[in-house]
PDB file of N, CA and C in Angstrom:
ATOM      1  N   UNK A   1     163.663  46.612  -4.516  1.00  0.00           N
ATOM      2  CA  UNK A   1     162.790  45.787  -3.706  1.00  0.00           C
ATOM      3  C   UNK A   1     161.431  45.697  -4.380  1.00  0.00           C
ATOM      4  N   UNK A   2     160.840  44.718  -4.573  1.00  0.00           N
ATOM      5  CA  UNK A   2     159.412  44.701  -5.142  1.00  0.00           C
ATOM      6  C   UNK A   2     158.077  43.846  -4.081  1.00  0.00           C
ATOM      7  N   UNK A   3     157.295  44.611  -3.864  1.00  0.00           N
ATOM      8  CA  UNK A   3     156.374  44.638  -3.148  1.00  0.00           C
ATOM      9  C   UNK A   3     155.285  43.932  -4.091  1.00  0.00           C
ATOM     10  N   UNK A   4     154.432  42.988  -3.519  1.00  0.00           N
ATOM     11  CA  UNK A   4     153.326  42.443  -3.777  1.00  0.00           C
ATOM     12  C   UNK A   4     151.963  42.729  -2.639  1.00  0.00           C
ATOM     13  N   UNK A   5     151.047  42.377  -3.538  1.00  0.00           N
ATOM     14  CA  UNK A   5     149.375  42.517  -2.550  1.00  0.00           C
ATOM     15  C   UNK A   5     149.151  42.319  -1.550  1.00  0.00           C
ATOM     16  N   UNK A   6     150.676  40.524  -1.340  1.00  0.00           N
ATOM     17  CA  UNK A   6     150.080  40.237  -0.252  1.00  0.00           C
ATOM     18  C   UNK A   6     151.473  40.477   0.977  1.00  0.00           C
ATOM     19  N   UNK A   7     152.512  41.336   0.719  1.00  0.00           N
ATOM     20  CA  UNK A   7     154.102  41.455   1.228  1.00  0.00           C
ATOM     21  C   UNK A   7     153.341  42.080   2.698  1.00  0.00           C
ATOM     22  N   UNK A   8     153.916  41.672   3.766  1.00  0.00           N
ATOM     23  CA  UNK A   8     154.030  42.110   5.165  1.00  0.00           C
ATOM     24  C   UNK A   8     154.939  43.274   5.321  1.00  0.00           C
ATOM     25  N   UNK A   9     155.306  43.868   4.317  1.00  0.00           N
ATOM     26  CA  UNK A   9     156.572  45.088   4.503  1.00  0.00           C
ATOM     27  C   UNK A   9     156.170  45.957   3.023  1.00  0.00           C
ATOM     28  N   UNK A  10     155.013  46.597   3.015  1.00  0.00           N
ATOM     29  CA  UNK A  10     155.036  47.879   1.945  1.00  0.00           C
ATOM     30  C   UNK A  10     155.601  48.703   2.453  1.00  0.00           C
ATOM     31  N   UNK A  11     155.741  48.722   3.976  1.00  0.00           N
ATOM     32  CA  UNK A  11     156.109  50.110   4.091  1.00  0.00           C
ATOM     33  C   UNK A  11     157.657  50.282   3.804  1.00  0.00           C
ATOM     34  N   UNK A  12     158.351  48.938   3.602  1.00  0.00           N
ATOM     35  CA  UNK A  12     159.973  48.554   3.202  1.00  0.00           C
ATOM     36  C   UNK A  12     159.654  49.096   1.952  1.00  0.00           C
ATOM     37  N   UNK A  13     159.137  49.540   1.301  1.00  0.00           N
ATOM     38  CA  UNK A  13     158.918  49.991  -0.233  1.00  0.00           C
ATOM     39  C   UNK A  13     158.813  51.685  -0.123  1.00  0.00           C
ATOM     40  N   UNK A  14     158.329  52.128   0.548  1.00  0.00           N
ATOM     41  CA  UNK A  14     158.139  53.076   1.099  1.00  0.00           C
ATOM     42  C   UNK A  14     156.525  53.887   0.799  1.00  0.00           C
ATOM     43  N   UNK A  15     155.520  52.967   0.687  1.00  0.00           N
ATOM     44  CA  UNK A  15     154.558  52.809   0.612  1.00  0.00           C
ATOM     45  C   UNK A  15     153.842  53.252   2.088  1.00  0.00           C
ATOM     46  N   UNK A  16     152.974  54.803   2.226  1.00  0.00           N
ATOM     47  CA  UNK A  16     152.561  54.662   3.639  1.00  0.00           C
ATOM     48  C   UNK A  16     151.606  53.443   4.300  1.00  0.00           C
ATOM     49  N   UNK A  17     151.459  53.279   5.180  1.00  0.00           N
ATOM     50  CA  UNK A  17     150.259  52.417   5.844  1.00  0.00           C
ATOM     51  C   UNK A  17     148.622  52.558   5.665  1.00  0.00           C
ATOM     52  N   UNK A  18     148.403  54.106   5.003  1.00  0.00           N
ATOM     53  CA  UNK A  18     146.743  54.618   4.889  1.00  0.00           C
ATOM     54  C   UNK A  18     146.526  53.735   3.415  1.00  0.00           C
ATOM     55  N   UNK A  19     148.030  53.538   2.615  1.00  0.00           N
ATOM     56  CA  UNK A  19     147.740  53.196   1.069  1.00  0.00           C
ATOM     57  C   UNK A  19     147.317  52.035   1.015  1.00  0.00           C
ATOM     58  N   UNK A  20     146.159  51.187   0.493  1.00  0.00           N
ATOM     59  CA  UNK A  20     145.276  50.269  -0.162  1.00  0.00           C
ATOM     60  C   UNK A  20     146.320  49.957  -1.343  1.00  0.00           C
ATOM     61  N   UNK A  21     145.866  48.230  -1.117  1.00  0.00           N
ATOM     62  CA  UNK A  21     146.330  47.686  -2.493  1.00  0.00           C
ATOM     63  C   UNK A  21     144.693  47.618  -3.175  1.00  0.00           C
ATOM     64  N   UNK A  22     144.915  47.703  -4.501  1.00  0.00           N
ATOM     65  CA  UNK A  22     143.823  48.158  -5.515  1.00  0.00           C
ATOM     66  C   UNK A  22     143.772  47.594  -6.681  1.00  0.00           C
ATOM     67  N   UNK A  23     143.203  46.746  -7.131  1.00  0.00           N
ATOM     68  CA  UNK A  23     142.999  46.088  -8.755  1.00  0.00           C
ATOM     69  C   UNK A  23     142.836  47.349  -9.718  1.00  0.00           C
ATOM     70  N   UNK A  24     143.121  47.221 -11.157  1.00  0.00           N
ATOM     71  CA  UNK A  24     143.398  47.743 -12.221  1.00  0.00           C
ATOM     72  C   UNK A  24     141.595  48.459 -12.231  1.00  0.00           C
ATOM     73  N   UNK A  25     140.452  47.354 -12.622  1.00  0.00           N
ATOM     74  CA  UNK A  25     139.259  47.537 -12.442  1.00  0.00           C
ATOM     75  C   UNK A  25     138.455  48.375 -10.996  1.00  0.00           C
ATOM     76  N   UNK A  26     139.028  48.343  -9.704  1.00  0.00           N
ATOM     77  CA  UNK A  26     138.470  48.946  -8.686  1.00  0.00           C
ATOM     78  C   UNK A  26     139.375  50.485  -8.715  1.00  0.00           C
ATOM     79  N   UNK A  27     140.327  50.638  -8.928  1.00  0.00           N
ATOM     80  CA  UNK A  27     141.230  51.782  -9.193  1.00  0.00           C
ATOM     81  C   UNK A  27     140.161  52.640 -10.860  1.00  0.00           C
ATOM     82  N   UNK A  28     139.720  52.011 -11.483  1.00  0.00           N
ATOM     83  CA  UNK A  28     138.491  52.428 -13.019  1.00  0.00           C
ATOM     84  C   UNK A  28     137.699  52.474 -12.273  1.00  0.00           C
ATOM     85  N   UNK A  29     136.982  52.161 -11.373  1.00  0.00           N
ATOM     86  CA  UNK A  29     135.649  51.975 -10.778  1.00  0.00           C
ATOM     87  C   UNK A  29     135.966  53.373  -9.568  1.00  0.00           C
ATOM     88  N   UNK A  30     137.017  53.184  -8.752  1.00  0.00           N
ATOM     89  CA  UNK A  30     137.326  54.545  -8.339  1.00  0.00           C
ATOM     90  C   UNK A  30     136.847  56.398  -8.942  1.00  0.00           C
ATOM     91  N   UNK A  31     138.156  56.091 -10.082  1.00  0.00           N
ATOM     92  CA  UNK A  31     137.892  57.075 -10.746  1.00  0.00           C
ATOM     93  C   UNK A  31     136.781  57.939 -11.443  1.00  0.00           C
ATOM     94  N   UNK A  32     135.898  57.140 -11.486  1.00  0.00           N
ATOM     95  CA  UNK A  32     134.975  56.905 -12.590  1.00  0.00           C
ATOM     96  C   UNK A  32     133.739  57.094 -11.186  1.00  0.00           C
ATOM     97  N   UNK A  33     133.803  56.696 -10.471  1.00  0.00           N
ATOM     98  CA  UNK A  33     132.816  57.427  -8.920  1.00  0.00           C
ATOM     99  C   UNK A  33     133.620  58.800  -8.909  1.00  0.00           C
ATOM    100  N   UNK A  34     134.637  59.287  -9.032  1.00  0.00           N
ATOM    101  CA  UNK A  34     134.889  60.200  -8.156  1.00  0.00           C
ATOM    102  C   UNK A  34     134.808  61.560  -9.513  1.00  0.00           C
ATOM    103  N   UNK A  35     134.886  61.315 -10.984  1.00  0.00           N
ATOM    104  CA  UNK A  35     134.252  62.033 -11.634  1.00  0.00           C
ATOM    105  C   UNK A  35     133.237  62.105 -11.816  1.00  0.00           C
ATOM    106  N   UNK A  36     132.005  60.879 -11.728  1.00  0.00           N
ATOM    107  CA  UNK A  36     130.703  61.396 -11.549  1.00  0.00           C
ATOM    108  C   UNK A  36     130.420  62.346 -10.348  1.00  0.00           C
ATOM    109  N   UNK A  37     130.853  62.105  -9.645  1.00  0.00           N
ATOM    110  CA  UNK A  37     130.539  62.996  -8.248  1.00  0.00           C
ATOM    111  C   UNK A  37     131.015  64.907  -8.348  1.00  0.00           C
ATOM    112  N   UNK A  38     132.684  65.048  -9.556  1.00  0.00           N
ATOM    113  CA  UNK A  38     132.723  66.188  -9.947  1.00  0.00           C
ATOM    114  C   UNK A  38     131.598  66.525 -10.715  1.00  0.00           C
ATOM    115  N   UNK A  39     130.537  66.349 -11.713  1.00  0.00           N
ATOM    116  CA  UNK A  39     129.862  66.354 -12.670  1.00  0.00           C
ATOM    117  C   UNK A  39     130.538  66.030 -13.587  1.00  0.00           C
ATOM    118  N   UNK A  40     131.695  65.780 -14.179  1.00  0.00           N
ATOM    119  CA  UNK A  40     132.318  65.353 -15.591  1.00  0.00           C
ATOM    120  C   UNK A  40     131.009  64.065 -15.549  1.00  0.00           C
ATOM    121  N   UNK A  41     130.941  64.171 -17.444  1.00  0.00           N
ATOM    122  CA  UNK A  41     129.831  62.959 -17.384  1.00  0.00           C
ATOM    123  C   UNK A  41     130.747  62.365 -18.826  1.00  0.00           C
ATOM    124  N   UNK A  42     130.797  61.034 -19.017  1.00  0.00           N
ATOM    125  CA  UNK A  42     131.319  60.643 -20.125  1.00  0.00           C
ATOM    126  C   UNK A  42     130.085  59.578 -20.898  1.00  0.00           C
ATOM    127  N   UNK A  43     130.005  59.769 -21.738  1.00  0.00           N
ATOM    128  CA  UNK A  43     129.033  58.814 -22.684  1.00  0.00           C
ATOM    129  C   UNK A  43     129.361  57.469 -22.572  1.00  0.00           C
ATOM    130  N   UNK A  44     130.240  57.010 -23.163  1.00  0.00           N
ATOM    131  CA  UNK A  44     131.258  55.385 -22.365  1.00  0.00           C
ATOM    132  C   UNK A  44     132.382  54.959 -22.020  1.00  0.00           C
ATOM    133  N   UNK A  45     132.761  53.900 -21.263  1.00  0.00           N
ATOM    134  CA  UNK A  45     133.982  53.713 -21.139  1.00  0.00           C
ATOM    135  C   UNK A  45     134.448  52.712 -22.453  1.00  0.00           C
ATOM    136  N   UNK A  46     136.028  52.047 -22.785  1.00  0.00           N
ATOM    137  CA  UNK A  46     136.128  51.353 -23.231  1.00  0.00           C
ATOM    138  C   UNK A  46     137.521  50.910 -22.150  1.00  0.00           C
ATOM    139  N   UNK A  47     137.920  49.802 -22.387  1.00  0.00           N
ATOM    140  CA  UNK A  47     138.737  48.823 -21.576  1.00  0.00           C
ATOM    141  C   UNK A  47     139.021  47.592 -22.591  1.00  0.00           C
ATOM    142  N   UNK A  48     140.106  47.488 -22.219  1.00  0.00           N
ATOM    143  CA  UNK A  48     140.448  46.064 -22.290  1.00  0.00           C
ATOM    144  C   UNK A  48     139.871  44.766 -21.524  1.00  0.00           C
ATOM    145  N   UNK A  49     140.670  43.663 -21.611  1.00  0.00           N
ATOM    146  CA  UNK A  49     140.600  42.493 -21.023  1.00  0.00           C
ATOM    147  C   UNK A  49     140.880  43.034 -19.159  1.00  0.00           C
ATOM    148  N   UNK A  50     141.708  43.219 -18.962  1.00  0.00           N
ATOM    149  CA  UNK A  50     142.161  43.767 -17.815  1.00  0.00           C
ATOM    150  C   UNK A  50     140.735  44.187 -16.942  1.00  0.00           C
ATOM    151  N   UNK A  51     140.031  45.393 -17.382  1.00  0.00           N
ATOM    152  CA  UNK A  51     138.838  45.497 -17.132  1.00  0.00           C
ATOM    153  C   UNK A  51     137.679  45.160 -17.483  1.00  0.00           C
ATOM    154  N   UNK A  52     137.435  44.034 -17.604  1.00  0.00           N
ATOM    155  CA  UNK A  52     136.207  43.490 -18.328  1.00  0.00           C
ATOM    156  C   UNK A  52     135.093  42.256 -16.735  1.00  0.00           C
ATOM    157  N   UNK A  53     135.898  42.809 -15.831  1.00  0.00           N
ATOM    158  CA  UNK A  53     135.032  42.149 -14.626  1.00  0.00           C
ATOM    159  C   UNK A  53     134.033  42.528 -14.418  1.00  0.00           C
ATOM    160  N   UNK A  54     132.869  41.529 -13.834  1.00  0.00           N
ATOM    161  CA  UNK A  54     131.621  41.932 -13.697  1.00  0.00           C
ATOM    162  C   UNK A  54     131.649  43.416 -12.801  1.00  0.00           C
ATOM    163  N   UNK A  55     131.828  43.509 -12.140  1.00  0.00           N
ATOM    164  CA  UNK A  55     132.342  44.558 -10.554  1.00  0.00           C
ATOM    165  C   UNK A  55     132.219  46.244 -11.649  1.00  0.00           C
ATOM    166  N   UNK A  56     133.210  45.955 -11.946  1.00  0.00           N
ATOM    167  CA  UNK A  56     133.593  47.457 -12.895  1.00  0.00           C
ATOM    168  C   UNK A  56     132.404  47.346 -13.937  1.00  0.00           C
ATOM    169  N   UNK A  57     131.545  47.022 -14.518  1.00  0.00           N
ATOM    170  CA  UNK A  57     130.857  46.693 -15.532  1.00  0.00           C
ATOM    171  C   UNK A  57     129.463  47.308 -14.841  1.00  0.00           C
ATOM    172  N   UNK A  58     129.420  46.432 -13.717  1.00  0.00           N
ATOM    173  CA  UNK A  58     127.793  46.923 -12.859  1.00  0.00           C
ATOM    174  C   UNK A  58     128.248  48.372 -12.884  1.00  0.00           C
ATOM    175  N   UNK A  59     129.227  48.948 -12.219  1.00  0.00           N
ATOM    176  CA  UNK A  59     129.248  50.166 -11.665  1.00  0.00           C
ATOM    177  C   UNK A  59     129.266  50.937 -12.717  1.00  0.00           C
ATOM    178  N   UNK A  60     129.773  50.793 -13.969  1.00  0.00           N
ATOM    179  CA  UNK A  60     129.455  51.500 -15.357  1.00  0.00           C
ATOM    180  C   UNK A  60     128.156  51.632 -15.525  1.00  0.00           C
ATOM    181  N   UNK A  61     127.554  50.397 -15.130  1.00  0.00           N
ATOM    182  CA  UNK A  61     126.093  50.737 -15.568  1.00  0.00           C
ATOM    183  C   UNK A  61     124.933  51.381 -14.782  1.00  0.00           C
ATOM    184  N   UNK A  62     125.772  51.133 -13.439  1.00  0.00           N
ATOM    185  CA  UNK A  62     124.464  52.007 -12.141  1.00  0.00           C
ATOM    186  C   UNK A  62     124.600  53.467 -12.566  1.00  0.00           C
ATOM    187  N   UNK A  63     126.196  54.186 -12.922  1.00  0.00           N
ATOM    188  CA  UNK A  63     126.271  55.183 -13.886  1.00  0.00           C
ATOM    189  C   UNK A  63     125.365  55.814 -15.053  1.00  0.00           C
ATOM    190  N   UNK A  64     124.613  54.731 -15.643  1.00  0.00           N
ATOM    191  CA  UNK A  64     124.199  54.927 -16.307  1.00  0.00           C
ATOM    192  C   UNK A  64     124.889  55.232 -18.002  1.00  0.00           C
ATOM    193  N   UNK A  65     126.153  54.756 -17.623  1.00  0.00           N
ATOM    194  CA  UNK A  65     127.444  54.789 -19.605  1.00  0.00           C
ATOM    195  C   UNK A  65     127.484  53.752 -20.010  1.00  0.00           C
ATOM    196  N   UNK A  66     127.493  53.769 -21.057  1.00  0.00           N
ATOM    197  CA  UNK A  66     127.507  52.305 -22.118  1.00  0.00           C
ATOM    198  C   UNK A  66     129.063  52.462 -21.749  1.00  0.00           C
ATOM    199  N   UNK A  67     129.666  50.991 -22.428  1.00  0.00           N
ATOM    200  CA  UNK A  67     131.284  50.708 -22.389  1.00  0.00           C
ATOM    201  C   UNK A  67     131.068  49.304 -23.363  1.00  0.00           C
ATOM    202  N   UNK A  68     132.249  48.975 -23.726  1.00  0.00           N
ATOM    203  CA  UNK A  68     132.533  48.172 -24.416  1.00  0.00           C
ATOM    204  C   UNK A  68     134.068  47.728 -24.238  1.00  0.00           C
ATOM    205  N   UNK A  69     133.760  46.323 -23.734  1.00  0.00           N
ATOM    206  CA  UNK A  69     135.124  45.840 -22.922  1.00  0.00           C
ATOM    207  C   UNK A  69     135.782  44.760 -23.644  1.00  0.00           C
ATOM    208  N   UNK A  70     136.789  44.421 -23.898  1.00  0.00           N
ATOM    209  CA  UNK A  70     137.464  43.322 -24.331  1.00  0.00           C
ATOM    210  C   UNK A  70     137.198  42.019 -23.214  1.00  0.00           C
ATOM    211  N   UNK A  71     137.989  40.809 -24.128  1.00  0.00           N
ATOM    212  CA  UNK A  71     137.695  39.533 -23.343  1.00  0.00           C
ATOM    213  C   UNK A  71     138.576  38.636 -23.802  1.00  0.00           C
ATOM    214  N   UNK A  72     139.369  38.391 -23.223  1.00  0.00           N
ATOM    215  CA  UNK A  72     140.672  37.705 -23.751  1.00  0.00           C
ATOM    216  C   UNK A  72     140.631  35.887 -24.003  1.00  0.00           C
ATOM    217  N   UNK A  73     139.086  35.453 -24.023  1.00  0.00           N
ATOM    218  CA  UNK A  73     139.550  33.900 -23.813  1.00  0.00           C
ATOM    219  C   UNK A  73     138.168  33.466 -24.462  1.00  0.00           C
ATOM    220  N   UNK A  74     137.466  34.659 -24.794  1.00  0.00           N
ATOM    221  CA  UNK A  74     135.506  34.478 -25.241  1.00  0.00           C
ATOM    222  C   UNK A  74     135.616  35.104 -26.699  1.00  0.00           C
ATOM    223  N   UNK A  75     135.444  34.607 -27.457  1.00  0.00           N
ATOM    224  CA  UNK A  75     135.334  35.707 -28.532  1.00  0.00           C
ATOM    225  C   UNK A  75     134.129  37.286 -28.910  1.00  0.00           C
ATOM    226  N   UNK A  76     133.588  36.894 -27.995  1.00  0.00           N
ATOM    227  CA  UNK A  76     132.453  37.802 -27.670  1.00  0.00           C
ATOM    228  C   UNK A  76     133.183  39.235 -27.287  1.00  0.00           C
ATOM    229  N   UNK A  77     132.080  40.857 -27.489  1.00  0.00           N
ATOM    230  CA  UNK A  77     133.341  41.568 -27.037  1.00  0.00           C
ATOM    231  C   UNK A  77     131.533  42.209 -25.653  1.00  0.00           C
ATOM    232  N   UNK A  78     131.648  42.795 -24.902  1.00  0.00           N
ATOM    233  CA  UNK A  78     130.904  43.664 -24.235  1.00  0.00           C
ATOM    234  C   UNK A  78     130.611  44.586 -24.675  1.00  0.00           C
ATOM    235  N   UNK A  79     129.169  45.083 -24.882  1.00  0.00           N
ATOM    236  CA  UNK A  79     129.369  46.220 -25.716  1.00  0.00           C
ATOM    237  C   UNK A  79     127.697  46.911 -25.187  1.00  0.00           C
ATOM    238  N   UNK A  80     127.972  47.884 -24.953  1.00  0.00           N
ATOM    239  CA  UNK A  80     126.310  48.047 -24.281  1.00  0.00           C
ATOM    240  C   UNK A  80     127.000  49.787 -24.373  1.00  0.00           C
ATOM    241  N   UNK A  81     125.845  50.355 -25.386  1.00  0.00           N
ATOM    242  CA  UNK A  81     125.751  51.897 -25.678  1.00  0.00           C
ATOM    243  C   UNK A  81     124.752  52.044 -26.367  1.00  0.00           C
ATOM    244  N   UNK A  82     123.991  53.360 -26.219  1.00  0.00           N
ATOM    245  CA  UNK A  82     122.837  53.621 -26.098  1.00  0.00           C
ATOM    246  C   UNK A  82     123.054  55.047 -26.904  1.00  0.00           C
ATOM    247  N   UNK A  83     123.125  55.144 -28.166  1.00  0.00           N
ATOM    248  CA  UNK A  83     123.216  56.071 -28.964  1.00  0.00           C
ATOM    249  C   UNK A  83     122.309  57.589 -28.496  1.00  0.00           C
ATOM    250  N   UNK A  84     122.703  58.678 -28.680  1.00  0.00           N
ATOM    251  CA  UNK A  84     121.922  59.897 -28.358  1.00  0.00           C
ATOM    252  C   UNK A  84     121.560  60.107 -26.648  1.00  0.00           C
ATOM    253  N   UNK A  85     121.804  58.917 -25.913  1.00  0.00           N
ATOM    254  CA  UNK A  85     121.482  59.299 -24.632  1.00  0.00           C
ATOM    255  C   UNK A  85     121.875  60.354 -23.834  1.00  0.00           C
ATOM    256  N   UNK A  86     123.213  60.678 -24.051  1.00  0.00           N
ATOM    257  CA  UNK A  86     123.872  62.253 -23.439  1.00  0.00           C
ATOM    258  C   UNK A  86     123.504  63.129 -24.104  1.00  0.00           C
ATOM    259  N   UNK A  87     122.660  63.139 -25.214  1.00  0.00           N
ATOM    260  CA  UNK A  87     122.197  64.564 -25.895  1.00  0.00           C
ATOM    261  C   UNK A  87     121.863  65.735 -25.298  1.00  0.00           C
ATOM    262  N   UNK A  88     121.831  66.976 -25.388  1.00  0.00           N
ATOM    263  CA  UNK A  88     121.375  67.639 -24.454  1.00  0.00           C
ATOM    264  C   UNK A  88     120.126  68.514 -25.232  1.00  0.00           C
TER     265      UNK A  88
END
């Protein structure tokens, strides 16, 4: 059986009812809150096309990590890092 974002029956999947459907980028944007909040600190992210939405990008940067993201249709790539900044 295959379940989509928008199926009236996840739970026919056996998917509970508390579970959220979640983009690739808000599921990175997740993670990435919930290790800053352990203290893990990472210098940057990198991503593909997949994650290269504005959304995940701000929240990299309210973070305060450079990342550098792919772009599947721009030839341009994202790229914002800030050499020596995690130094200690």
């Amino acid at each position: 059986m295959t379940c989509s974002a928008g199926s009236a029956e996840p739970a026919g999947a056996g998917v509970p009812k508390e579970v959220m459907f979640a983009t690739k980028p808000q599921l990175a944007g997740a993670l990435l809150d919930r290790a800053q909040s352990l203290g893990i600190r990472a210098a940057f992210v990198a991503g593909d096309e997949v994650y290269s939405g504005r959304e995940l990008r701000r929240g990299i940067r309210q973070h305060g990590i450079g990342y550098v993201m792919g772009s599947p249709l721009q030839p341009r790539r994202y790229l914002r890092l800030r050499p020596g900044h995690y130094r200690r």
